[in-house]
N, C-alpha and C. Protein backbone atom coordinates (compact mmCIF):
# COMPACT_ATOMS: atom_id res chain seq x y z
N UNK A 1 -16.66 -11.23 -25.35
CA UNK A 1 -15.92 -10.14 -24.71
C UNK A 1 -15.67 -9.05 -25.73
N UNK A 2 -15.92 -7.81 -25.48
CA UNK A 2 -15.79 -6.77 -26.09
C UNK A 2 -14.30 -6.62 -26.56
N UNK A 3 -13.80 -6.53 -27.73
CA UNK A 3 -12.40 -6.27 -27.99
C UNK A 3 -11.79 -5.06 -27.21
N UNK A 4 -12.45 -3.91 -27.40
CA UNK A 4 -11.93 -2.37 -26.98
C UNK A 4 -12.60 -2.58 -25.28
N UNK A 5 -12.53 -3.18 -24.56
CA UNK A 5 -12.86 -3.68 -22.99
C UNK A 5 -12.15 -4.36 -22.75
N UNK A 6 -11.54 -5.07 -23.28
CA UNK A 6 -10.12 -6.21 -23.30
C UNK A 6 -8.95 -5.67 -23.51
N UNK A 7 -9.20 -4.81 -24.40
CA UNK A 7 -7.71 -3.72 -24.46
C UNK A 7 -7.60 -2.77 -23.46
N UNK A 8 -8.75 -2.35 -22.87
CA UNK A 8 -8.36 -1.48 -22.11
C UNK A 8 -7.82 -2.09 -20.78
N UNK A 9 -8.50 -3.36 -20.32
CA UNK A 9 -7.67 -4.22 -19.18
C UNK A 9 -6.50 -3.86 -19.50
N UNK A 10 -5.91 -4.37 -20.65
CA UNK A 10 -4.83 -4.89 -20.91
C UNK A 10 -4.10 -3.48 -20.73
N UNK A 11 -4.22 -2.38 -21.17
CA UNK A 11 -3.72 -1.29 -21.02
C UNK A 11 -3.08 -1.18 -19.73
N UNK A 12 -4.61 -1.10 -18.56
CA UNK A 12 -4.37 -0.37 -17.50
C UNK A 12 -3.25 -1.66 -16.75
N UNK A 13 -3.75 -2.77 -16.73
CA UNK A 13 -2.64 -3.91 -16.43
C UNK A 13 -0.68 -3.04 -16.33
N UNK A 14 -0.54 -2.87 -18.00
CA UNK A 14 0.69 -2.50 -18.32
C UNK A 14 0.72 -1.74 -17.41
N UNK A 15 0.40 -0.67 -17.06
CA UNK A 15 0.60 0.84 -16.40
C UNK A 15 1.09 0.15 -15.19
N UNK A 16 0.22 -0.49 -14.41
CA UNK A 16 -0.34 -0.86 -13.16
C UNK A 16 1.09 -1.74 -12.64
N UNK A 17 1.49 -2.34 -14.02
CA UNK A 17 2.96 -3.30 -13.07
C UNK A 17 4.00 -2.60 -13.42
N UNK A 18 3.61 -1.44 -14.30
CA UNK A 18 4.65 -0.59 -14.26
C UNK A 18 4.82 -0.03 -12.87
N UNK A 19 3.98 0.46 -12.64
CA UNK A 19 4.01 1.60 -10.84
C UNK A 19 4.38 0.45 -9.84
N UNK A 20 4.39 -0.69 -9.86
CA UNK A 20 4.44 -1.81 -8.99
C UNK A 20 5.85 -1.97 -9.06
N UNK A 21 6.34 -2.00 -10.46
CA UNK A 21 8.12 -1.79 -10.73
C UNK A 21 8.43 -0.96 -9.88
N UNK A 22 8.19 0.29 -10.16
CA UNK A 22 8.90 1.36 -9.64
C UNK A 22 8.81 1.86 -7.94
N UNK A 23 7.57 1.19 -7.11
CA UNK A 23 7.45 1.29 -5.83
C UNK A 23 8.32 0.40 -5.25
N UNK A 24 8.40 -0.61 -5.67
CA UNK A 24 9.70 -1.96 -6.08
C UNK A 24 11.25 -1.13 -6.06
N UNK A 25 11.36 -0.13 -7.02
CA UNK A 25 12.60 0.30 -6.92
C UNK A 25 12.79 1.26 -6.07
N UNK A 26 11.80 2.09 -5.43
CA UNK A 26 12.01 2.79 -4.17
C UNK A 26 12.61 1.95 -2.63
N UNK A 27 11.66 0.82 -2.90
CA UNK A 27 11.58 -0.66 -1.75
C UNK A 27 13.16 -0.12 -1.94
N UNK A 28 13.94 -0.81 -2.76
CA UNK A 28 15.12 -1.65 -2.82
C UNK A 28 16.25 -0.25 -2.88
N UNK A 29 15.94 1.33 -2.65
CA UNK A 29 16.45 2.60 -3.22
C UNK A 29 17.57 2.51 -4.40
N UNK A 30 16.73 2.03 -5.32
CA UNK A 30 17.10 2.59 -6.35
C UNK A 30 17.10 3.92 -7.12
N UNK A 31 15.28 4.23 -6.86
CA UNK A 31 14.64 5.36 -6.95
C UNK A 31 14.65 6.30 -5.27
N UNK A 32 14.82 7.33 -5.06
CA UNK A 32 14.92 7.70 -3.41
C UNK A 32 13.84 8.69 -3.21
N UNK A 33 13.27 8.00 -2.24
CA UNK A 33 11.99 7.99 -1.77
C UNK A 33 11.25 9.47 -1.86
N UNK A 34 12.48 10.11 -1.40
CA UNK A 34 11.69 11.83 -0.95
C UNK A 34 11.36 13.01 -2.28
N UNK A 35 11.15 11.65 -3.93
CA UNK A 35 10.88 12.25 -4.87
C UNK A 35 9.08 11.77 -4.66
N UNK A 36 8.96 10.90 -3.99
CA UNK A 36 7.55 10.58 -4.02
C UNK A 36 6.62 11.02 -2.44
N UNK A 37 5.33 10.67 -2.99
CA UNK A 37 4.23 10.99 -1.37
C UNK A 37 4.66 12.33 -1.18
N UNK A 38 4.88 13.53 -1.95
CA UNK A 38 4.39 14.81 -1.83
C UNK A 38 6.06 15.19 -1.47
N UNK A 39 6.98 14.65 -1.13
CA UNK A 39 8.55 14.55 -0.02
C UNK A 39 7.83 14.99 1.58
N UNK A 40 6.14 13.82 1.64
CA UNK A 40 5.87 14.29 3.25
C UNK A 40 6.68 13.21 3.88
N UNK A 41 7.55 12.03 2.92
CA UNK A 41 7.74 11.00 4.33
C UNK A 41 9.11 10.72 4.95
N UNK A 42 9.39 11.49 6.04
CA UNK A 42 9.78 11.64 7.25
C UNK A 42 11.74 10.91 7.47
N UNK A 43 11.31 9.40 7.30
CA UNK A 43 12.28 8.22 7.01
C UNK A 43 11.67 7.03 6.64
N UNK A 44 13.13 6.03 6.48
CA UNK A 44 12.90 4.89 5.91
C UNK A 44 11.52 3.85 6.29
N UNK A 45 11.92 4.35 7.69
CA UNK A 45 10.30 3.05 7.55
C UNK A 45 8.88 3.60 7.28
N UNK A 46 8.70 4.72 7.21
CA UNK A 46 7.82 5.07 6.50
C UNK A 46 7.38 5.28 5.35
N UNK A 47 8.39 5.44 4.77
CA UNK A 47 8.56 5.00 3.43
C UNK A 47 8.60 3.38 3.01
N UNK A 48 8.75 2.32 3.72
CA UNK A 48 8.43 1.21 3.77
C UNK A 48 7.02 1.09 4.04
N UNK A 49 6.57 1.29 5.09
CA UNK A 49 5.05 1.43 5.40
C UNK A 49 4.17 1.96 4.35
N UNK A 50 4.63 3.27 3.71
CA UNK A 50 3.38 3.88 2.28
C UNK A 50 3.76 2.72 1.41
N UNK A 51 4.61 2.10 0.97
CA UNK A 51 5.30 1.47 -0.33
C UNK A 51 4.71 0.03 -0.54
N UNK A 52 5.04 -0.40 1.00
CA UNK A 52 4.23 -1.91 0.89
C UNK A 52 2.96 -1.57 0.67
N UNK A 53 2.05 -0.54 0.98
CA UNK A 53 0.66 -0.31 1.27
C UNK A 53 0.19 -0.41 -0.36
N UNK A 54 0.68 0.82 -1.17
CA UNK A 54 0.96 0.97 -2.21
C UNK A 54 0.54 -0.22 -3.43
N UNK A 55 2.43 -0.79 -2.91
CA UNK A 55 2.02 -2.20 -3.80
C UNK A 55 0.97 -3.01 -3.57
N UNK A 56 0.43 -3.68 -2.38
CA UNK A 56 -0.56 -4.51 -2.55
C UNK A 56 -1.41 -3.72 -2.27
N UNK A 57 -2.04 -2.54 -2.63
CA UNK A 57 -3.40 -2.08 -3.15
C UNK A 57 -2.93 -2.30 -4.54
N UNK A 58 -1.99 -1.73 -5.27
CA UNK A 58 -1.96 -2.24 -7.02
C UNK A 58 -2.24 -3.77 -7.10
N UNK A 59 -1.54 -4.44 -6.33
CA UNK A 59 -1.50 -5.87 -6.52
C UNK A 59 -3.04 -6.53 -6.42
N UNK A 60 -3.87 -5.69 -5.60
CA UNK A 60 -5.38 -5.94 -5.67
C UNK A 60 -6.28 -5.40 -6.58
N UNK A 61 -5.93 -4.74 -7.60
CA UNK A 61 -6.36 -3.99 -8.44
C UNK A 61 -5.73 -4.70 -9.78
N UNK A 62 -4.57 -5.21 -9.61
CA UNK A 62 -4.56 -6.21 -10.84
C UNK A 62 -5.80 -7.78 -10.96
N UNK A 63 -5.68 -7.85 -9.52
CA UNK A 63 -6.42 -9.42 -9.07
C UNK A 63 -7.80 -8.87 -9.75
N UNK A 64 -8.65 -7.80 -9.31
CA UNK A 64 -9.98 -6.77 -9.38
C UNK A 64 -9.98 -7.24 -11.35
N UNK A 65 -9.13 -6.55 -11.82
CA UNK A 65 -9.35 -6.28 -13.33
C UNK A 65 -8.79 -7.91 -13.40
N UNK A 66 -8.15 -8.79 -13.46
CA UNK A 66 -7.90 -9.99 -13.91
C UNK A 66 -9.39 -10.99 -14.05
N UNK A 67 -10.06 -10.60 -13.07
CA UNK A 67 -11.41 -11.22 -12.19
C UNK A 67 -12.49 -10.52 -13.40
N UNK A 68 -12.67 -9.13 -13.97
CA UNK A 68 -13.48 -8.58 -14.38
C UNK A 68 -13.08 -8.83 -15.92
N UNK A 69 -12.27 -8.86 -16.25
CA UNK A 69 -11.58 -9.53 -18.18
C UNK A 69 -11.86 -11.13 -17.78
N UNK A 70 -12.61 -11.96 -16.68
CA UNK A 70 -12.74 -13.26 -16.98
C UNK A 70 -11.07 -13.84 -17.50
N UNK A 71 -10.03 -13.47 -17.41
CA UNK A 71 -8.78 -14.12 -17.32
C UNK A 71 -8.85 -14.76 -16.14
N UNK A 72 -9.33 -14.51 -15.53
CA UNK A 72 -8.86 -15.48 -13.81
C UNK A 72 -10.77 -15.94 -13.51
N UNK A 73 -10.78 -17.32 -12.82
CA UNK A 73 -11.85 -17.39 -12.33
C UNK A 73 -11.99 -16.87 -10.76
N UNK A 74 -12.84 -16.05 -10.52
CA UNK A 74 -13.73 -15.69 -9.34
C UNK A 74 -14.87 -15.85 -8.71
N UNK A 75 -14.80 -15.01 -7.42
CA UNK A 75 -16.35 -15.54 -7.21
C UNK A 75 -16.91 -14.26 -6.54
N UNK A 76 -16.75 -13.64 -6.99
CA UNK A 76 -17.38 -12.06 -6.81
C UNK A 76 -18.16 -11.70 -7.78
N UNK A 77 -19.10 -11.01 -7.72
CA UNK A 77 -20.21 -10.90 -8.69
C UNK A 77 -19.75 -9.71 -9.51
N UNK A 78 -20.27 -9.49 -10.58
CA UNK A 78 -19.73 -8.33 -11.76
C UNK A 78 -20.19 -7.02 -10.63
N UNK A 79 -21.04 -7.06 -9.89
CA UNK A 79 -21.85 -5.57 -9.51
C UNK A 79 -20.34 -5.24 -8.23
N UNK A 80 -19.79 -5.94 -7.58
CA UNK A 80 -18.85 -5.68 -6.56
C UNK A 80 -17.89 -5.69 -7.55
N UNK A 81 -17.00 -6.54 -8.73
CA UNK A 81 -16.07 -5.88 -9.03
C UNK A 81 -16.32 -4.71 -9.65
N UNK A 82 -17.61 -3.94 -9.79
CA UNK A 82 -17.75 -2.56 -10.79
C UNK A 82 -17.51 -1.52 -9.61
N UNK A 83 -17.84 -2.10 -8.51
CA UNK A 83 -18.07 -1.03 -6.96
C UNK A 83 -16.49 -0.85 -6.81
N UNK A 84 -15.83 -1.81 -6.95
CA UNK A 84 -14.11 -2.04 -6.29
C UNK A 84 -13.52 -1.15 -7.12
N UNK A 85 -13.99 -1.39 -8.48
CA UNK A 85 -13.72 -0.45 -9.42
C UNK A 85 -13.72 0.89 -9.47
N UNK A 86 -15.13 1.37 -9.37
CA UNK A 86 -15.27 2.91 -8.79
C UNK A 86 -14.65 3.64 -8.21
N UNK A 87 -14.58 2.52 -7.10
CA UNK A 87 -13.33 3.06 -5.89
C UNK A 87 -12.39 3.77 -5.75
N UNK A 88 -11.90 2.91 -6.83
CA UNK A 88 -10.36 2.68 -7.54
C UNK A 88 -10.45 4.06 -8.79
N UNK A 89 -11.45 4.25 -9.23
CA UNK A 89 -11.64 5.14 -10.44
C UNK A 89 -11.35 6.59 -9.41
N UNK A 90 -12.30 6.46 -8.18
CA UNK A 90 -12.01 7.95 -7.40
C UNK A 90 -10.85 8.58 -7.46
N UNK A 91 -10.52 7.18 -6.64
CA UNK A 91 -9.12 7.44 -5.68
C UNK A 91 -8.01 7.71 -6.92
N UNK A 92 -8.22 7.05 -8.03
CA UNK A 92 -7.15 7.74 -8.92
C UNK A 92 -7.58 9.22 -9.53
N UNK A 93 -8.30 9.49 -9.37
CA UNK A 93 -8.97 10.75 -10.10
C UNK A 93 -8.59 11.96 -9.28
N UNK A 94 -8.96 11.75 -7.51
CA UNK A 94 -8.34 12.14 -6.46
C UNK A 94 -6.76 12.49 -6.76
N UNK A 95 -6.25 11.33 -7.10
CA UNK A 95 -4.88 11.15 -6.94
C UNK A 95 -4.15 12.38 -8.05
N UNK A 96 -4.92 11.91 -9.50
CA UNK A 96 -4.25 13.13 -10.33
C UNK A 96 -4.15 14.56 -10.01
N UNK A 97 -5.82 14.85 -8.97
CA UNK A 97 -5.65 16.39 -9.03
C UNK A 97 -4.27 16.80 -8.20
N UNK A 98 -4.57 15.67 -7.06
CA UNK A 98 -3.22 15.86 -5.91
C UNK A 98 -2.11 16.29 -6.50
N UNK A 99 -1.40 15.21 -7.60
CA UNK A 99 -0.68 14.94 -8.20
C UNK A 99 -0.38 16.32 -8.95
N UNK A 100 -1.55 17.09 -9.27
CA UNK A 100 -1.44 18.37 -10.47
C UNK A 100 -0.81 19.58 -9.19
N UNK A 101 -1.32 19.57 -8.51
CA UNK A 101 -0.97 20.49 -7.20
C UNK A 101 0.35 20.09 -5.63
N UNK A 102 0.93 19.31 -6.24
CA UNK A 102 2.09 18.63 -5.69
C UNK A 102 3.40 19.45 -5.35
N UNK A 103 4.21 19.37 -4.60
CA UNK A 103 4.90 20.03 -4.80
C UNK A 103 6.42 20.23 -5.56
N UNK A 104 6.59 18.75 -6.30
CA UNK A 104 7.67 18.12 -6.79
C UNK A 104 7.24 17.90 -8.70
N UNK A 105 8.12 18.35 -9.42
CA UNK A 105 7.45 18.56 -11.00
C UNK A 105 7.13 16.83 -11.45
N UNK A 106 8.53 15.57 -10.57
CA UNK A 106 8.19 14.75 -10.72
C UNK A 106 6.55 14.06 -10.25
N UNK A 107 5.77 15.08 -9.31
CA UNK A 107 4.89 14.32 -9.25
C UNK A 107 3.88 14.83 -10.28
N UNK A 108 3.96 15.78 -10.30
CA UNK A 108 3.07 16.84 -11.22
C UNK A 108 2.75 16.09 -12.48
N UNK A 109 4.25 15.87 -12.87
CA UNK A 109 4.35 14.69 -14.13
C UNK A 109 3.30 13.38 -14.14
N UNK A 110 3.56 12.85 -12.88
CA UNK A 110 2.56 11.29 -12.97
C UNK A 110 0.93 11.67 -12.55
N UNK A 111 0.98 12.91 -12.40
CA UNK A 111 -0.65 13.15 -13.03
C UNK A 111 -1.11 12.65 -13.94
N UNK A 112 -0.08 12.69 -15.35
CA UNK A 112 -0.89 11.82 -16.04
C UNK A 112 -1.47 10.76 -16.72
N UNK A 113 -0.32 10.13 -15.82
CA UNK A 113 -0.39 8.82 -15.43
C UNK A 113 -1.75 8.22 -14.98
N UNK A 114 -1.70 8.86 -13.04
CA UNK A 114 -2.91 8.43 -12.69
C UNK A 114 -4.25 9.42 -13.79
N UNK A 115 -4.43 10.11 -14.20
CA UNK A 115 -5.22 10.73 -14.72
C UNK A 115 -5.61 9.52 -16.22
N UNK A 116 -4.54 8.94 -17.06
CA UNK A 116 -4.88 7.40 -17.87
C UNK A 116 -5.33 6.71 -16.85
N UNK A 117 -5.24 6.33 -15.91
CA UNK A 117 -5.68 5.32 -15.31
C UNK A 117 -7.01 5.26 -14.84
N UNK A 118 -7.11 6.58 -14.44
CA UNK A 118 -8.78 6.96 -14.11
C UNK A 118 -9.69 6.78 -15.36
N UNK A 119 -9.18 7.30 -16.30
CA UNK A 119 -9.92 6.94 -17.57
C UNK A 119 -10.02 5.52 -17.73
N UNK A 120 -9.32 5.30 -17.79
CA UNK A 120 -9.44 3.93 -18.74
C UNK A 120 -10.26 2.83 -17.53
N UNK A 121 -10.29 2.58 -16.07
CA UNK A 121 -11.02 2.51 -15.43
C UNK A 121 -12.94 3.12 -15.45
N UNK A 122 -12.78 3.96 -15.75
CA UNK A 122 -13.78 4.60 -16.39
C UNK A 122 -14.42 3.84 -17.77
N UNK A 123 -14.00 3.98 -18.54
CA UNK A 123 -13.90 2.89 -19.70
C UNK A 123 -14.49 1.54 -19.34
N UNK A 124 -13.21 1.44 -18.87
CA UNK A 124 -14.02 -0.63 -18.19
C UNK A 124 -14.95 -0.35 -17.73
N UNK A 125 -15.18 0.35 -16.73
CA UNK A 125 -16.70 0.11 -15.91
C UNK A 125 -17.77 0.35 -17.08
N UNK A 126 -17.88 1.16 -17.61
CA UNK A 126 -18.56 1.86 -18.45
C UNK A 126 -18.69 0.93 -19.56
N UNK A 127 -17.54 0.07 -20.06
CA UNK A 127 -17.90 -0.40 -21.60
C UNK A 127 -18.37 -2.00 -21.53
N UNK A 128 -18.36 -2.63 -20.02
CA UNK A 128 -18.31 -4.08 -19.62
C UNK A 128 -20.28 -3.31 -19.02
N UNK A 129 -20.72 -2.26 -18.69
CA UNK A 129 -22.23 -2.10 -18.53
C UNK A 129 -22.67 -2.36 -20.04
N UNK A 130 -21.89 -1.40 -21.38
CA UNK A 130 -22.65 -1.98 -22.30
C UNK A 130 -23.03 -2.98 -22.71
N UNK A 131 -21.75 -4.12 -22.98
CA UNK A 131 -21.66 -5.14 -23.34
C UNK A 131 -22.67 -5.82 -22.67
N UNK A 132 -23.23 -5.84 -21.11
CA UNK A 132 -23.63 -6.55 -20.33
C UNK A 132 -25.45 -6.60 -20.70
N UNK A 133 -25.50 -5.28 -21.39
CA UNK A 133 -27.14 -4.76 -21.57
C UNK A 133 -28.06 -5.89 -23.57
């Protein structure tokens, strides 16, 4: 296993249960809601509805990278977790520009957040093809 491919799991991991914390503390309003999702959502249960959604897409994206660092055994082939990956690389890449053009400075801010995350996704896919060649 590539050292600097292992760190970067490990990186995006950290981030990843970080945002899982904090959708967690919206769940429970600690954090209040209408700083996040643009302030498009409406009331509480919709804000329940994006939040759960939220978490277990992160929560599948930890399972994705746990499966691809060989920490967990699977049974998905390297070429589908690199596809799941991609995915995941868009949609965060998507997410930063959103994020840059938002209308709240707090979201503006976690641009660059998702914008590390796209990278370093990028990275994995990219540094687990070298290793693989």
């Amino acid at each position: 296993m590539n050292h600097k491919f292992n760190q970067s799991i490990k990186k995006l991991l950290v981030l990843i249960i970080a945002v899982i914390l904090f959708h967690i503390c919206i769940i429970v309003k600690i954090i209040p809601y209408d700083i996040t999702w643009g302030g498009r959502l409406q009331n509480e249960n919709e804000m329940y509805v994006f939040e759960s959604v939220s978490i277990l897409l992160n929560l599948l994206l930890v399972a994705i990278l746990l499966m691809k660092g060989d920490l967990i055994k699977y049974k998905f082939s390297s070429r589908i977790l690199n596809a799941i990956l991609w995915v995941f690389f868009a949609i965060f890449l998507l997410n930063t520009f959103g994020n840059l053009f938002s209308k709240t400075y707090f979201e503006k801010s976690c641009s660059i957040l998702t914008g590390i995350s796209a990278f370093l996704l990028w990275k994995i896919v990219n540094q687990q093809n070298v290793t693989n060649n």
